[in-house]
Protein backbone atom coordinates (compact mmCIF):
# COMPACT_ATOMS: atom_id res chain seq x y z
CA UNK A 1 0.00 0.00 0.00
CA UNK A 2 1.42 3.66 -0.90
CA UNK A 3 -0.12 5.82 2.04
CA UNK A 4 -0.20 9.62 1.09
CA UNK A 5 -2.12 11.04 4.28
CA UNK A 6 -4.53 11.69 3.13
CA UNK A 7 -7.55 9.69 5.24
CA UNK A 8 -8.01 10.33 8.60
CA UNK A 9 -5.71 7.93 10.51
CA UNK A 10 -8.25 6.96 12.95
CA UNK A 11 -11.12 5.76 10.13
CA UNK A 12 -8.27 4.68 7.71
CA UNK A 13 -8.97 0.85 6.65
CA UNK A 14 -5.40 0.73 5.03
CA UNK A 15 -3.49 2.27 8.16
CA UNK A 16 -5.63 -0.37 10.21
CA UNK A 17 -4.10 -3.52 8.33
CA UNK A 18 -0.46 -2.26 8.43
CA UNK A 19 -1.48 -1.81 12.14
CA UNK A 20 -2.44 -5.54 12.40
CA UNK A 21 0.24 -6.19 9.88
CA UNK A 22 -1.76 -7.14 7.27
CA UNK A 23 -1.02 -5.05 4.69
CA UNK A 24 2.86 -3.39 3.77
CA UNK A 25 3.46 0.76 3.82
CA UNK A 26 5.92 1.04 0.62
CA UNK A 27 7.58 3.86 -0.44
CA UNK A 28 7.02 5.76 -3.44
CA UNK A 29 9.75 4.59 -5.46
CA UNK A 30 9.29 0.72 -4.47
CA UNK A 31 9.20 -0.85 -7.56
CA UNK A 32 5.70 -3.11 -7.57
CA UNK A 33 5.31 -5.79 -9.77
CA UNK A 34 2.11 -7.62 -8.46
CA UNK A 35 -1.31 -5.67 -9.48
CA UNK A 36 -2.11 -2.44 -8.33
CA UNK A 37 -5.39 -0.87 -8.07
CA UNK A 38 -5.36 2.99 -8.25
CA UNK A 39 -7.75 5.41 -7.71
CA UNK A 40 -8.65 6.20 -11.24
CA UNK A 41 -10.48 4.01 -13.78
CA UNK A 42 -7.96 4.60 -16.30
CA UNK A 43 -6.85 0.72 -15.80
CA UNK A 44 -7.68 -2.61 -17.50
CA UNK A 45 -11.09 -4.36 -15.10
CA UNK A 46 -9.94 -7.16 -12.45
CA UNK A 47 -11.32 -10.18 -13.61
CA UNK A 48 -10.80 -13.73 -12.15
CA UNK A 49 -7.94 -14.38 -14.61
CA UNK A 50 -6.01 -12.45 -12.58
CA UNK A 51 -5.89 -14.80 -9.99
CA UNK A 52 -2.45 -16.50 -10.81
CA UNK A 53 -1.06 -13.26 -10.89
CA UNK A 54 -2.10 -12.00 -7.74
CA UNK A 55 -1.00 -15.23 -5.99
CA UNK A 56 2.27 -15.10 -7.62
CA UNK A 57 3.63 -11.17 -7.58
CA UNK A 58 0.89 -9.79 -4.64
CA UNK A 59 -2.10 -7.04 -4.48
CA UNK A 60 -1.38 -3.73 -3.57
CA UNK A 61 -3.32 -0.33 -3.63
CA UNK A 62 -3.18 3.38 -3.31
CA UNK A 63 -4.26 5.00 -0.08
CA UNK A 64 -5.76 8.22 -0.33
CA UNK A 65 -8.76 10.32 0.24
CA UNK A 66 -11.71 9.90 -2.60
CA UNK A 67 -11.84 13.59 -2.11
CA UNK A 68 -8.07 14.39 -2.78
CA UNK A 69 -7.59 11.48 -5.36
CA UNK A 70 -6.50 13.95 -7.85
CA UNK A 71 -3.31 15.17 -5.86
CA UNK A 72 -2.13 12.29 -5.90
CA UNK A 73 1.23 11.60 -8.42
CA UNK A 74 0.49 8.48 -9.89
CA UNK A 75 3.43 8.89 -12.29
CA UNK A 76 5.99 8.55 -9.44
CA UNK A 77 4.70 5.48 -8.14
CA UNK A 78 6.60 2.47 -9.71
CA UNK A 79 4.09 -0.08 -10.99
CA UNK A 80 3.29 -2.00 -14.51
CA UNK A 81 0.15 -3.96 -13.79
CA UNK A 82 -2.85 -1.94 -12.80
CA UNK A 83 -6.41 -3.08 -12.49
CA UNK A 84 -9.56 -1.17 -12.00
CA UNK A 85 -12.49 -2.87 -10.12
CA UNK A 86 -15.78 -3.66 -11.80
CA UNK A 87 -19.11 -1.60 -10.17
CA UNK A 88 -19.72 -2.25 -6.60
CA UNK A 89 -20.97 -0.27 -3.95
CA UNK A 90 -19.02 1.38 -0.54
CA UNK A 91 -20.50 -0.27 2.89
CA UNK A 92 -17.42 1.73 4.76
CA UNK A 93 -18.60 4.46 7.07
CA UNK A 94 -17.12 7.43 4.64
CA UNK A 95 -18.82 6.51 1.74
CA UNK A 96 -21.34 3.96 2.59
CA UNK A 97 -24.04 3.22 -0.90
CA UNK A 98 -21.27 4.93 -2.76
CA UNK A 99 -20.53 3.48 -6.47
CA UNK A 100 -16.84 2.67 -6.46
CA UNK A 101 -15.82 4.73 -4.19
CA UNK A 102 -14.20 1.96 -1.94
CA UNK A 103 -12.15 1.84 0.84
CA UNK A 104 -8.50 0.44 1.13
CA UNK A 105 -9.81 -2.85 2.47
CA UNK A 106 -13.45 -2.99 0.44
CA UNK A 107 -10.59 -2.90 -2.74
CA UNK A 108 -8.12 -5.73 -1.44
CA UNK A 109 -11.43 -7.67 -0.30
CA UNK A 110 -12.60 -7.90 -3.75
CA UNK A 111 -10.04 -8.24 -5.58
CA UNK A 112 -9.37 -11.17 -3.45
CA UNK A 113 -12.84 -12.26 -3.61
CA UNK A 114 -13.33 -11.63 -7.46
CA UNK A 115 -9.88 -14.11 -8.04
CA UNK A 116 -11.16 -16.64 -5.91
CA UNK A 117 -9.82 -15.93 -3.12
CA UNK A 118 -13.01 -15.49 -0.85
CA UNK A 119 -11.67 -16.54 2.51
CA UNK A 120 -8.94 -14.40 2.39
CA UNK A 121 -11.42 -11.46 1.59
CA UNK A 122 -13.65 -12.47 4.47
CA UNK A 123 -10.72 -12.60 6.39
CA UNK A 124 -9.35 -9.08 5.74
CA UNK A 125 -12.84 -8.07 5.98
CA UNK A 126 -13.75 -9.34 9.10
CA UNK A 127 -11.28 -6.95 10.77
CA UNK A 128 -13.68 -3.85 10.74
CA UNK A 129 -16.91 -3.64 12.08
CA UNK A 130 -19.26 -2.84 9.10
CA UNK A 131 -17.02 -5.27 6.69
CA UNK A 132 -19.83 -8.01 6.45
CA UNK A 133 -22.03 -5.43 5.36
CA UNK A 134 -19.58 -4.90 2.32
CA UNK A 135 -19.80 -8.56 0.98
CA UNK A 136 -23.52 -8.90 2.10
CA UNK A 137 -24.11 -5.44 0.30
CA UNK A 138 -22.25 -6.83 -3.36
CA UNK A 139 -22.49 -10.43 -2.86
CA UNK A 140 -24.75 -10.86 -6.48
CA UNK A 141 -21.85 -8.78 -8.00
CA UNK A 142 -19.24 -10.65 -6.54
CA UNK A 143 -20.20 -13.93 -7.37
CA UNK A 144 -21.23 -13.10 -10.54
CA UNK A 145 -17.66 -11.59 -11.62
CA UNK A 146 -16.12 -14.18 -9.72
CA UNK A 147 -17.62 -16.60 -12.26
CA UNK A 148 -16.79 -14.77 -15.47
CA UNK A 149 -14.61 -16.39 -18.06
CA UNK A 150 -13.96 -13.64 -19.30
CA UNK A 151 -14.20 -9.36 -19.38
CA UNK A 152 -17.28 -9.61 -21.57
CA UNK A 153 -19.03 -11.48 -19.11
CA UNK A 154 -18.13 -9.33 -16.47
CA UNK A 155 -19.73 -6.25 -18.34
CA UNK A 156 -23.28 -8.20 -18.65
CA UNK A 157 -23.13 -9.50 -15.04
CA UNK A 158 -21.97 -5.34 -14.43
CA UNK A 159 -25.27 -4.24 -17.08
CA UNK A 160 -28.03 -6.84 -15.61
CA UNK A 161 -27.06 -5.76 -12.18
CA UNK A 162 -27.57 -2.09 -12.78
CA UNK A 163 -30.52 -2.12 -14.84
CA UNK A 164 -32.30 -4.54 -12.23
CA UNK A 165 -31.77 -2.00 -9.53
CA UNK A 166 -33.04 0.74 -12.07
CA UNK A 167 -36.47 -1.41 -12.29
CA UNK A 168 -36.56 -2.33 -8.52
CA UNK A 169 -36.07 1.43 -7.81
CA UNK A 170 -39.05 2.44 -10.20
CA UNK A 171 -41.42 -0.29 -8.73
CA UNK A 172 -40.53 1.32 -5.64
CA UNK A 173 -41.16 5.08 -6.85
CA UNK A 174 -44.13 3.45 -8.39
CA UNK A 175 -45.59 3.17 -4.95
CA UNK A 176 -45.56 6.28 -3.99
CA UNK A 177 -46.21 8.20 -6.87
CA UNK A 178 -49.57 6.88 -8.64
C-alpha cells in the first residue's frame, strides 16, 4: 500500500491492516510488480484471470482520500500492472451506498474475492466492524464476476445488475407516486 495522508488515521482501513500487519506501507519509489489498483479508472477491469497473478507477484493499492484522489502523483509510483475494479458499492462508514468509491480494504477484499480468493477477503474483511455489510451489500456482484470467463461477461453480469436495480427502484417510486 502507498499511504499519502490523506484519510483520517483513525477511520483509515489501510493504516488499520499495516497496524495488524496485514497489509505493507511502501515507499514511493518501491518498484511493484504484483497488481495495483489505483484510484482512477484509467486501468484494465480485475477479472478472475487475474488470480495466478495475484497469488504469484501480490495485491497492492493506493491510499488516499476519494476527495483528494487527484493530488495524488500516480506517475511517481513504480508499478506495470494496474487493475480497476468492476461496479460495486461502498459499505465503509465514509462513503457507505457509494458506487466505487471503496475503501483500502473494500478494494483488497474484492479483488481477493473476485480471483477466488473469498476466505482471504472475508478474512481481511472481518477486521472492521461494518465489513460483512460490504460482501452482504455486493455479494450478487461478486459472485457473478467471480464466475466470469472472461471481461465480456463481467460487463453483462456489471449491465443486468444495474438495470435490475433501475427497475426495482421504479417499482418502488411506483408506490408512492400513482
Amino acid at each position: 500500500m502507498w499511504d499519502y495522508g490523506q484519510c483520517d488515521s483513525k477511520k483509515c482501513s489501510g493504516r488499520k491492516l499495516a497496524k495488524h500487519n496485514l497489509i505493507k506501507v511502501l515507499r514511493s519509489n518501491t518498484n511493484f510488480k504484483g497488481l495495483v489498483l489505483p484510484p482512477s479508472p484509467n486501468a484494465v477491469v480485475l477479472t478472475p484471470q487475474d488470480k495466478d497473478f495475484i497469488q504469484e507477484q501480490g495485491l497492492a493499492v493506493v491510499d488516499c482520500s476519494w476527495a483528494r484522489f487527484e493530488e495524488i502523483p500516480l506517475g511517481h509510483i513504480k508499478f506495470k500492472n494496474s487493475r480497476t475494479l468492476p461496479f460495486l458499492v461502498a459499505a465503509n462508514p465514509i462513503n457507505y451506498g457509494h458506487p466505487y468509491k471503496l475503501s483500502c480494504v473494500e478494494a483488497i477484499a474484492a479483488a481477493l474475492y473476485i480471483t477466488g480468493f473469498k476466505e482471504e477477503a472475508e478474512f481481511y474483511l472481518g477486521k472492521f466492524s461494518w465489513g460483512h455489510s460490504f460482501l452482504s451489500l455486493n455479494e450478487e456482484l461478486l459472485e457473478g464476476y467471480s464466475a466470469c470467463a472472461n471481461l465480456d461477461e463481467m460487463k453483462q453480469v456489471q449491465e443486468d445488475f444495474i438495470e435490475e436495480a433501475r427497475k426495482e427502484r421504479q417499482r418502488q417510486l411506483g408506490k408512492y407516486y400513482h
